[in-house]
N, C-alpha and C. Protein backbone atom coordinates (compact mmCIF):
# COMPACT_ATOMS: atom_id res chain seq x y z
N UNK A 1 133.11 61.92 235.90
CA UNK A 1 133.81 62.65 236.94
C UNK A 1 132.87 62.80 238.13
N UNK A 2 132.94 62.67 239.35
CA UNK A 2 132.47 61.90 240.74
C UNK A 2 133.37 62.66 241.52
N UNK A 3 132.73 62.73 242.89
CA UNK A 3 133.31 62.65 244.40
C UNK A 3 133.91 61.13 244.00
N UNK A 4 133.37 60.01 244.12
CA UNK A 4 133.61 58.33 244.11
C UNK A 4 135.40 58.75 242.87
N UNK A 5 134.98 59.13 241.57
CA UNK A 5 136.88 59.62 240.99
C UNK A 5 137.38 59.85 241.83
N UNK A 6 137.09 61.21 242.30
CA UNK A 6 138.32 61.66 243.37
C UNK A 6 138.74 60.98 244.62
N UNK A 7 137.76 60.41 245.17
CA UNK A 7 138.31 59.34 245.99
C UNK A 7 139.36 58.01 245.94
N UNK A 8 138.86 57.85 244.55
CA UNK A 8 139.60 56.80 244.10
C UNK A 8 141.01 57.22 243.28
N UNK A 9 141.10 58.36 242.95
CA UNK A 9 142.83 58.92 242.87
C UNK A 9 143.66 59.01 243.70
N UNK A 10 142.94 59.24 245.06
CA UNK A 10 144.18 59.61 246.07
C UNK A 10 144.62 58.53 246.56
N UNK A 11 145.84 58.54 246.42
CA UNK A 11 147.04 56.95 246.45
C UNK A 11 146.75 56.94 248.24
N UNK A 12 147.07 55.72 248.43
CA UNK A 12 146.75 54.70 249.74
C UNK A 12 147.78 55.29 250.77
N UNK A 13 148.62 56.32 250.77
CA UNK A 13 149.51 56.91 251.89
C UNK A 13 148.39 57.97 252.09
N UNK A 14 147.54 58.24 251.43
CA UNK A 14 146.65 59.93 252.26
C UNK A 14 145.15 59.08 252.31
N UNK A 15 145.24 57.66 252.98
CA UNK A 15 143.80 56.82 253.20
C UNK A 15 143.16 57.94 254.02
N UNK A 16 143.65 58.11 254.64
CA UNK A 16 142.81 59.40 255.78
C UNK A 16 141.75 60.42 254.40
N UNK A 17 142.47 61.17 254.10
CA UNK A 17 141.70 62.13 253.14
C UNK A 17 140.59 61.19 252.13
N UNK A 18 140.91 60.03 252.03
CA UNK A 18 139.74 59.52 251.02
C UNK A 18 138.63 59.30 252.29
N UNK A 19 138.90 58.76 253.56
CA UNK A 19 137.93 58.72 254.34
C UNK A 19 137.22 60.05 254.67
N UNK A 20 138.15 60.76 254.87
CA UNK A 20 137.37 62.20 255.27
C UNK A 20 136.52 63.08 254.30
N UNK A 21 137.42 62.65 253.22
CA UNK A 21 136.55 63.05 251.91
C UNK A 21 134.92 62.79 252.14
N UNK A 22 134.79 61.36 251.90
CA UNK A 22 134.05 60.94 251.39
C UNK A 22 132.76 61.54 253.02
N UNK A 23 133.52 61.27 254.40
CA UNK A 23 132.96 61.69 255.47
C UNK A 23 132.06 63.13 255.30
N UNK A 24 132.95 64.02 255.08
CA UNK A 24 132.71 65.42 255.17
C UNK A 24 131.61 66.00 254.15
N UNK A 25 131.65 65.31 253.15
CA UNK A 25 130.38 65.46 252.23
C UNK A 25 129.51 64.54 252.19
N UNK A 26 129.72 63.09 252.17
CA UNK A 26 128.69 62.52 252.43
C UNK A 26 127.72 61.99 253.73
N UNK A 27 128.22 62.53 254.74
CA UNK A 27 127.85 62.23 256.07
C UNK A 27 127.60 63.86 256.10
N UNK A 28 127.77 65.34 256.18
CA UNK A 28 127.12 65.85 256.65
C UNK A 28 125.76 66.47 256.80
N UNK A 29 125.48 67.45 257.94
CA UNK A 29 124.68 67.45 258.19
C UNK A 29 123.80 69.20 257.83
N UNK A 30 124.98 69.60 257.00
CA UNK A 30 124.21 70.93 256.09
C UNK A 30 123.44 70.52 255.36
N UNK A 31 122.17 71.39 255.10
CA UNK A 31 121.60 71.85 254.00
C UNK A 31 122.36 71.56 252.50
N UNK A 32 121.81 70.93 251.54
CA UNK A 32 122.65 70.87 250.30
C UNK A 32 122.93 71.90 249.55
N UNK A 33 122.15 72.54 249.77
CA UNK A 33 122.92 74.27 249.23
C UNK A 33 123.82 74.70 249.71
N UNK A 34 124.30 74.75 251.32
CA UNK A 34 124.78 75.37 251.88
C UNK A 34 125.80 74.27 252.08
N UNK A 35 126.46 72.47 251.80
CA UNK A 35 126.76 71.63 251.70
C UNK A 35 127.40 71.67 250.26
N UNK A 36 126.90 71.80 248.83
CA UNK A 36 127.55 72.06 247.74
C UNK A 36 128.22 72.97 247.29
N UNK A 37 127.50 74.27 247.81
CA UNK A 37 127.80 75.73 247.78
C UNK A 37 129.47 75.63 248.51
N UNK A 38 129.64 75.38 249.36
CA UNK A 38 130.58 75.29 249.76
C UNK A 38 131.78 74.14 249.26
N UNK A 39 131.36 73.21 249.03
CA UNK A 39 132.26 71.95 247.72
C UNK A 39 133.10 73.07 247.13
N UNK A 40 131.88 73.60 246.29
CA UNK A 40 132.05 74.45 244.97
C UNK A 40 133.52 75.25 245.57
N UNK A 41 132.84 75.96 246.39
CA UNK A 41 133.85 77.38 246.08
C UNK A 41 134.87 77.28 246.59
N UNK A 42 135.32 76.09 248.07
CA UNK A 42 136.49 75.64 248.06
C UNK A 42 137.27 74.96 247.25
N UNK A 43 136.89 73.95 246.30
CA UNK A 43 137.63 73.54 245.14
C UNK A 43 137.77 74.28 244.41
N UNK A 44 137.31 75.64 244.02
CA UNK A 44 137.63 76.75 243.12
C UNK A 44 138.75 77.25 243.93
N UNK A 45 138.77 77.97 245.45
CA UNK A 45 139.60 78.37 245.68
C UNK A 45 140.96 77.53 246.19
N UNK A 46 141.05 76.22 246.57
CA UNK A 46 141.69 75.43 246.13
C UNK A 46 142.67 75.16 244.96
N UNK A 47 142.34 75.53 244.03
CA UNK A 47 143.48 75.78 242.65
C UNK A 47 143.65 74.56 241.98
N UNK A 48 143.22 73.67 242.45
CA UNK A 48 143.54 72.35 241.57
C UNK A 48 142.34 72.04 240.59
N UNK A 49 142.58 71.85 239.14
CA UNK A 49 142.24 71.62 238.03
C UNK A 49 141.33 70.53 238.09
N UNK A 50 142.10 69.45 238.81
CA UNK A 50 141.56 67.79 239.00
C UNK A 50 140.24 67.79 239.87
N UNK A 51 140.38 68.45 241.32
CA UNK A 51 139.03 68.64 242.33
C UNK A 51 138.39 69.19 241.78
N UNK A 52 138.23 70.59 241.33
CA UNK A 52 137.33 71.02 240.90
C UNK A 52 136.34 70.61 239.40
N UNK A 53 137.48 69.86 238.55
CA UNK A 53 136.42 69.14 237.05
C UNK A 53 135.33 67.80 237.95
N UNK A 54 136.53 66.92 239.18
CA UNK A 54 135.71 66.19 239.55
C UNK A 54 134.51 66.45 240.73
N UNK A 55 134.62 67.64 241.19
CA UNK A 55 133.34 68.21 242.43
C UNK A 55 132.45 68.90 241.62
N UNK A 56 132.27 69.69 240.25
CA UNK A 56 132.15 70.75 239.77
C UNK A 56 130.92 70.23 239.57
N UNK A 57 130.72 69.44 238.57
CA UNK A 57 129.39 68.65 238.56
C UNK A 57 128.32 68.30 239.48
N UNK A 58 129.22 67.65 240.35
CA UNK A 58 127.59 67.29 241.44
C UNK A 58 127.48 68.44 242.31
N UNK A 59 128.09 69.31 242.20
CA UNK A 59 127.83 70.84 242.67
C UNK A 59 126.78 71.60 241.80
N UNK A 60 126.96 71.65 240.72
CA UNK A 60 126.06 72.15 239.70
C UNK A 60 124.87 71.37 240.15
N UNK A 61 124.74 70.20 240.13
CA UNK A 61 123.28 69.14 240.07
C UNK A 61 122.80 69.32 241.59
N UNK A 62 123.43 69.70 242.18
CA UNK A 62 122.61 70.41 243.58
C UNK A 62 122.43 71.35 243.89
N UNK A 63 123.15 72.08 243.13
CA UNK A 63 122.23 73.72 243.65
C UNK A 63 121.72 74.50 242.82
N UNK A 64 120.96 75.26 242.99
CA UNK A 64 120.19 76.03 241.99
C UNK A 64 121.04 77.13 241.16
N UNK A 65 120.56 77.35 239.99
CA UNK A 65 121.65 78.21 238.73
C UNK A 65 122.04 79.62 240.15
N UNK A 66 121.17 79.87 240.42
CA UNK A 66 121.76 81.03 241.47
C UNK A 66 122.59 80.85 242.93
N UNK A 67 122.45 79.46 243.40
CA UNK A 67 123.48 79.43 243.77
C UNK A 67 124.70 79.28 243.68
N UNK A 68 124.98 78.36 242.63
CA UNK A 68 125.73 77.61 241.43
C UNK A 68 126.51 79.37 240.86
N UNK A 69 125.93 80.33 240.72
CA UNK A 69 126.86 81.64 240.77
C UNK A 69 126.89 82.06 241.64
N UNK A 70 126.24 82.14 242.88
CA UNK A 70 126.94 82.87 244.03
C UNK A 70 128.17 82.15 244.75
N UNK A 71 128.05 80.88 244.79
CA UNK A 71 129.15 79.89 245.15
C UNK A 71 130.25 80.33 244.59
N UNK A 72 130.29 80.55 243.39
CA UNK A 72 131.84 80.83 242.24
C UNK A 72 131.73 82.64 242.94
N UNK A 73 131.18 83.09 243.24
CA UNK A 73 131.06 84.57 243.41
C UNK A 73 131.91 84.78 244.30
N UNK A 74 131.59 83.95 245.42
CA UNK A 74 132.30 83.91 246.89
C UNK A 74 133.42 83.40 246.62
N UNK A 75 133.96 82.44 245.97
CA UNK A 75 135.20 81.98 245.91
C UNK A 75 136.26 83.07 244.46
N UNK A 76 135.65 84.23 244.37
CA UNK A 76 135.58 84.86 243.28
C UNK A 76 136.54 86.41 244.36
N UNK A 77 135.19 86.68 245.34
CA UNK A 77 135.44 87.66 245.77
C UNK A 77 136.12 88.00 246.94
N UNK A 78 136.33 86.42 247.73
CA UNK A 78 137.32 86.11 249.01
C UNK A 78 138.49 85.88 248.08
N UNK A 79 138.83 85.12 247.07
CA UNK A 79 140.29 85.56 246.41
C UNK A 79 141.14 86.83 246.76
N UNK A 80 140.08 87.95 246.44
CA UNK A 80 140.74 89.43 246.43
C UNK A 80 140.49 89.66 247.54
N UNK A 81 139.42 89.71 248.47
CA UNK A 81 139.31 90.23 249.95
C UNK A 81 140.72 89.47 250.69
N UNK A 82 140.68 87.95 250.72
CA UNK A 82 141.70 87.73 251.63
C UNK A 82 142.89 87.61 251.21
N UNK A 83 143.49 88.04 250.10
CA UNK A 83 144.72 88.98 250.41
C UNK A 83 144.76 90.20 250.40
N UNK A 84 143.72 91.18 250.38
CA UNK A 84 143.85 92.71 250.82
C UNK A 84 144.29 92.56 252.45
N UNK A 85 142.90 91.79 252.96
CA UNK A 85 142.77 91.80 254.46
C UNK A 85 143.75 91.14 255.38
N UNK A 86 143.84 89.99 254.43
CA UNK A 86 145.50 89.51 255.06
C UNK A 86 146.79 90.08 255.08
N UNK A 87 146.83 90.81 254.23
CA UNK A 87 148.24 91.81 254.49
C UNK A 87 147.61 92.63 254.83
N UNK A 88 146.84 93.37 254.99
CA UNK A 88 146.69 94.61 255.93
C UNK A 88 146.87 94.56 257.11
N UNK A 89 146.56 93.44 257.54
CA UNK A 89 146.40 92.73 259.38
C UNK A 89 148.07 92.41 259.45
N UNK A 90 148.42 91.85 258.39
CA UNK A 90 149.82 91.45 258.70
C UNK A 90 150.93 92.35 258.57
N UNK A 91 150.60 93.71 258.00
CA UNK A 91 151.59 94.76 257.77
C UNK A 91 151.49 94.84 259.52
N UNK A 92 153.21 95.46 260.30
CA UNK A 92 152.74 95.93 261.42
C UNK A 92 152.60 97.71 261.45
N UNK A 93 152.21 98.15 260.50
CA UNK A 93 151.64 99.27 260.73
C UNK A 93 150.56 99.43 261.07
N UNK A 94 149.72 99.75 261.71
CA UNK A 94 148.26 100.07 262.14
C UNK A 94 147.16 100.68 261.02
N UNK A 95 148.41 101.52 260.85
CA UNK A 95 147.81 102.99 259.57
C UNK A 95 146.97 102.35 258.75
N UNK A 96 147.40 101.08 257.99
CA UNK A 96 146.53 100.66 256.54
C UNK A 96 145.47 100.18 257.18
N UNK A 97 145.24 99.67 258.62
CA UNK A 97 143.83 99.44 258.93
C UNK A 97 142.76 100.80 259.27
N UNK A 98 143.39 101.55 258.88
CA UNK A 98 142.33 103.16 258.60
C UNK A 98 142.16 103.56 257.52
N UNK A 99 142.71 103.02 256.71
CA UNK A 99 142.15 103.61 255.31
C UNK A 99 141.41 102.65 254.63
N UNK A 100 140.84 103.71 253.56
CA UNK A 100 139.42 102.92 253.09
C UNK A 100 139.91 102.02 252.06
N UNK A 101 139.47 100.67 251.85
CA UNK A 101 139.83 99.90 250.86
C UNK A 101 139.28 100.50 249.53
N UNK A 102 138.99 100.37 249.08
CA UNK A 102 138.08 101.26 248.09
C UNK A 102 138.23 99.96 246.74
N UNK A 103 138.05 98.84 247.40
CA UNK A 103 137.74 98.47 246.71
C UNK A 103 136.18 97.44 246.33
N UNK A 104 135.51 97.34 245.40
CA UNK A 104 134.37 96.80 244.79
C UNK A 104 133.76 95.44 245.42
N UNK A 105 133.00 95.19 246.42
CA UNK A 105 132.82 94.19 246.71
C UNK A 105 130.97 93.87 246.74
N UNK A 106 130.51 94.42 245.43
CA UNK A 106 128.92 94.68 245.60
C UNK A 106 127.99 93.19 246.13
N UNK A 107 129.03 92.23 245.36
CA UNK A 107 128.17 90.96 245.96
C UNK A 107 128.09 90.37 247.17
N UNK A 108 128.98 90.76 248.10
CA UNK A 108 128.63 90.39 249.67
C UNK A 108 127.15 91.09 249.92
N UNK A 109 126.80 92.09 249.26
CA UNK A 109 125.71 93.00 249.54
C UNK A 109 124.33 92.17 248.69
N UNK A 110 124.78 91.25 247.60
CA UNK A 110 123.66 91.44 247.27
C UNK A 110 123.99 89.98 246.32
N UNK A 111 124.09 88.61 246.95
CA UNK A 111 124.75 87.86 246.59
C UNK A 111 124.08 86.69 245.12
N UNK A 112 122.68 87.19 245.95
CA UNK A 112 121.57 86.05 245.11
C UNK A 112 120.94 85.13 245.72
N UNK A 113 121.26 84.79 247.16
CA UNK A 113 121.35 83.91 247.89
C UNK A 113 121.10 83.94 249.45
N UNK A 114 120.56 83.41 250.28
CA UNK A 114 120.34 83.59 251.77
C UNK A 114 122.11 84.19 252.03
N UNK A 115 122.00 85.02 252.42
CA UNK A 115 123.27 85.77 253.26
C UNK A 115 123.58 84.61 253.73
N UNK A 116 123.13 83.77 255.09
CA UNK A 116 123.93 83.05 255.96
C UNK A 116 124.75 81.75 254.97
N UNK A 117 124.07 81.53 253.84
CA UNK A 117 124.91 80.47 252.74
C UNK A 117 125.98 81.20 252.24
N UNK A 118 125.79 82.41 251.95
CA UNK A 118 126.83 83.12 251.37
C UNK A 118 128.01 83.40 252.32
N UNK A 119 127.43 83.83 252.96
CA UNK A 119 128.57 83.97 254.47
C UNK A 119 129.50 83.02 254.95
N UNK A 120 128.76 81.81 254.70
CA UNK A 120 129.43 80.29 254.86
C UNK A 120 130.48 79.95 254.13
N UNK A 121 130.27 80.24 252.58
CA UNK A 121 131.04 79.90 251.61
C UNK A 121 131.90 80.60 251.83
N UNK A 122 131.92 81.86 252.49
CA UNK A 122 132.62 82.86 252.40
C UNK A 122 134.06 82.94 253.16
N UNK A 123 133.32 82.19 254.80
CA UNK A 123 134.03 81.59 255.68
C UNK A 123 134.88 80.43 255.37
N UNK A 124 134.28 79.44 254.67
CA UNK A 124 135.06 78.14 254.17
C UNK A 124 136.39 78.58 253.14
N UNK A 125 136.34 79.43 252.13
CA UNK A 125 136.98 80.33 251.38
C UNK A 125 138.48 81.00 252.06
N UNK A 126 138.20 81.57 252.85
CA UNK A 126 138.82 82.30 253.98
C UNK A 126 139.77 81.43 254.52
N UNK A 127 139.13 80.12 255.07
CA UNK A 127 139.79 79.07 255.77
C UNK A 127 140.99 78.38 254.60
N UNK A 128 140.47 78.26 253.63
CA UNK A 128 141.43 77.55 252.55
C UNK A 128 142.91 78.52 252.46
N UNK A 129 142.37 79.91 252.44
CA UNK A 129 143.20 80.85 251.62
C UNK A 129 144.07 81.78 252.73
N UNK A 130 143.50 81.22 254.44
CA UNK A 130 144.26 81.12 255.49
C UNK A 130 143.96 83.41 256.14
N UNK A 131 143.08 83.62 256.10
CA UNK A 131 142.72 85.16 256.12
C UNK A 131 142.11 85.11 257.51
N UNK A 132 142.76 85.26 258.46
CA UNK A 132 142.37 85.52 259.60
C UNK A 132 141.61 86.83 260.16
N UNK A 133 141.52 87.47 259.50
CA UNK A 133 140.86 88.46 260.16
C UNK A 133 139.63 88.31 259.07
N UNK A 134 139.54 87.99 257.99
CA UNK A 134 137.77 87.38 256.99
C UNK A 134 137.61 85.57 257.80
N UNK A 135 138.09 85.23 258.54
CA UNK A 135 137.39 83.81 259.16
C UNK A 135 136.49 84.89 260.35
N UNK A 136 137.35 85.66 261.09
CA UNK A 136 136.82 86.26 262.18
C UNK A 136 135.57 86.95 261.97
N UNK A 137 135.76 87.83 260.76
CA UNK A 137 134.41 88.44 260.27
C UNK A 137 133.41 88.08 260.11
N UNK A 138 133.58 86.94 259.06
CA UNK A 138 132.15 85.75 258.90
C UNK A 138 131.42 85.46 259.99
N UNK A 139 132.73 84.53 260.66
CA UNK A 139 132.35 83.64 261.96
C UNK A 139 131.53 84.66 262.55
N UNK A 140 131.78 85.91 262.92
CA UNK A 140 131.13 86.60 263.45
C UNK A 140 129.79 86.95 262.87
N UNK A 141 129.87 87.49 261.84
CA UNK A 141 128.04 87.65 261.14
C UNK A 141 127.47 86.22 260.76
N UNK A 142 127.69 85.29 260.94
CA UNK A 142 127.19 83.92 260.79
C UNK A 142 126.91 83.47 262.07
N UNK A 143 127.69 83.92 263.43
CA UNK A 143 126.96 83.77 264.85
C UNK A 143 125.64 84.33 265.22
N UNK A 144 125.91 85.65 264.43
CA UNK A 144 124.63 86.78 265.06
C UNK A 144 123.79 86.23 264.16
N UNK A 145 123.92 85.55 263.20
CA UNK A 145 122.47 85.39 262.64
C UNK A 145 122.22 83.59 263.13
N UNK A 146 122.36 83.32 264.37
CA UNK A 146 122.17 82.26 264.60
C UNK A 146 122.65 80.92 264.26
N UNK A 147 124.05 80.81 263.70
CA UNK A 147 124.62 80.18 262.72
C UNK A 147 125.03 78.96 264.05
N UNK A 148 125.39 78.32 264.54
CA UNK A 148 125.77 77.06 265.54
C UNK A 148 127.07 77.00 264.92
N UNK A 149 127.93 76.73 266.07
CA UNK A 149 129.46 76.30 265.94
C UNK A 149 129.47 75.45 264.97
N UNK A 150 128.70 74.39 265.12
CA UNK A 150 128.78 73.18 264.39
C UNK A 150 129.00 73.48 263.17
N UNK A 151 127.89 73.80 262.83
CA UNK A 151 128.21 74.38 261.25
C UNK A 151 128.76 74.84 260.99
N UNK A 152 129.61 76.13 261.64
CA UNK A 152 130.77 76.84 261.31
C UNK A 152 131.77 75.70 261.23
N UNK A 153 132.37 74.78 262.02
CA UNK A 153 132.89 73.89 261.95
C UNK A 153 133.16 72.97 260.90
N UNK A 154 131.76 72.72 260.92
CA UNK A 154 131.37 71.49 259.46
C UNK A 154 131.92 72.55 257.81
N UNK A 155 132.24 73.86 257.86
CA UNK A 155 132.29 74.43 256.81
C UNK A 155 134.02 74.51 256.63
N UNK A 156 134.50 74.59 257.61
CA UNK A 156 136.16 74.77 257.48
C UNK A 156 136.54 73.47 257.69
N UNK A 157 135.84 72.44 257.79
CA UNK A 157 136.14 70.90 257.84
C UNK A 157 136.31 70.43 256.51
N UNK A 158 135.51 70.91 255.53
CA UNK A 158 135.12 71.18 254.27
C UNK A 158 136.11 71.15 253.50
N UNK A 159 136.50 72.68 253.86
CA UNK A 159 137.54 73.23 253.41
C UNK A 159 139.36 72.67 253.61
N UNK A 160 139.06 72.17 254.76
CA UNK A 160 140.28 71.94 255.22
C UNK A 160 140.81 70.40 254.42
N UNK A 161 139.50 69.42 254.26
CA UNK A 161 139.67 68.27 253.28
C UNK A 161 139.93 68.72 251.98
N UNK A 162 139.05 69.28 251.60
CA UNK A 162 139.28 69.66 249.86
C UNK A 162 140.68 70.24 249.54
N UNK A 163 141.36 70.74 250.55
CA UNK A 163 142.36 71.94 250.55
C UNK A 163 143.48 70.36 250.07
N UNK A 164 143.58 70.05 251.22
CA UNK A 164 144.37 69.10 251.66
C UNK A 164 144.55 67.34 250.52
N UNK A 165 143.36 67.32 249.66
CA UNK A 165 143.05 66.53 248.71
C UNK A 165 143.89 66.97 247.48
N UNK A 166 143.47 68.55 247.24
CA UNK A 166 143.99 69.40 246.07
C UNK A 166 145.71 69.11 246.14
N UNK A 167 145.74 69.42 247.54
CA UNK A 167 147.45 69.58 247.70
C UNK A 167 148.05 68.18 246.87
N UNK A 168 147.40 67.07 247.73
CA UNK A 168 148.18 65.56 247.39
C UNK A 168 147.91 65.23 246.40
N UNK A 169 146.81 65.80 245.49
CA UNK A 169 146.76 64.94 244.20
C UNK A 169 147.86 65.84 243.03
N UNK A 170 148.02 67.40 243.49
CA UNK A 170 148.67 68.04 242.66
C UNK A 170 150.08 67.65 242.61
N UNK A 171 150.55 67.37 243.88
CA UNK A 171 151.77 66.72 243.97
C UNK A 171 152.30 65.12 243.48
N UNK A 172 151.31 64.65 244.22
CA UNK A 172 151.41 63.35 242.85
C UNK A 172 151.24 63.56 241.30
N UNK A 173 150.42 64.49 240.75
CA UNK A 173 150.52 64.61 239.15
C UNK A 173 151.89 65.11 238.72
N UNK A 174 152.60 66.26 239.79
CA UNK A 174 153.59 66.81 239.48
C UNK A 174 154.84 65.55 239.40
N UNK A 175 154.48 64.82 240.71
CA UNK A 175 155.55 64.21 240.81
C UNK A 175 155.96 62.82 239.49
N UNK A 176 154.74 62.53 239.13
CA UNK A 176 154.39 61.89 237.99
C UNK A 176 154.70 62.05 236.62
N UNK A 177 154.79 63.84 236.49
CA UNK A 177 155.57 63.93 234.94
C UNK A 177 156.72 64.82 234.66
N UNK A 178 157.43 63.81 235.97
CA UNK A 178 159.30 64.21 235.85
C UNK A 178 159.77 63.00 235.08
């Protein structure tokens, strides 16, 4: 199980996504922590069974056991953040944006990991799972700590392939055992 598998599943109408695939991880220009870390936790939050057995691996073999859990952490703990935060923003009441969430989020605080990797994953996460007001947040503490568009970029580029891979291969399996 390979990036090179998953490339080679996606049928010849989504040629684009095998190119971009293969573009977006093997051409960029992150850090491999901050490059796998992010694989990881978008194919987790992604939902598909297939991306994630075939990314899961060379994710593991590049990052260290502690990132390798903060990666699953982030795609662990943006699950629950971006649908609190997304319906809160999307209720049009104002009110629920004054009250306290009260809920548990100790590992943004204390992840295991350089904050700005964590933050990343966090952002890429966000982008998959469509939480506009947690893209804004990140983006924002990932600017102040010197973070370059680019990279912000290169991380929801990420996301936006893997997302988009998950979709077409799930639909072809589905469509496959009617």
């Amino acid at each position: 199980m390979s990036l090179d598998s998953l490339k080679a599943a996606i049928p010849d109408f989504a040629k684009d996504l095998k190119l971009n695939l293969g573009s977006v991880i093997g051409n960029s220009d992150l850090p491999q922590q901050q490059l796998w870390g992010t694989v990881l936790s978008c194919a987790i939050a992604a939902r598909s069974p297939r991306v994630l057995r075939e990314l899961e691996p060379e994710a593991k073999a590049n990052l260290s056991p502690e990132a390798y859990t903060a990666a699953k952490s982030a795609a662990a703990i943006m699950a629950m953040n971006n649908v609190f935060y997304r319906t809160r923003h999307l209720l049009s009441d104002p009110e629920y944006g004054t009250l306290r969430a009260g809920l548990r989020m100790n590992v943004i605080g204390n992840p295991g990991v350089d904050k700005v990797d964590f933050e990343l994953w966090s952002l890429a996460v966000s982008a998959v799972n469509g939480c506009g007001q947690c893209l804004d947040s990140h983006e924002q503490v990932l600017r102040k700590a010197g973070v370059g568009r680019e990279t912000v970029q290169e991380a929801f580029k990420i996301a936006s392939v893997i997302q988009a891979v998950a979709v077409t291969l799930d639909a072809e399996a589905a469509l496959a055992a009617e």
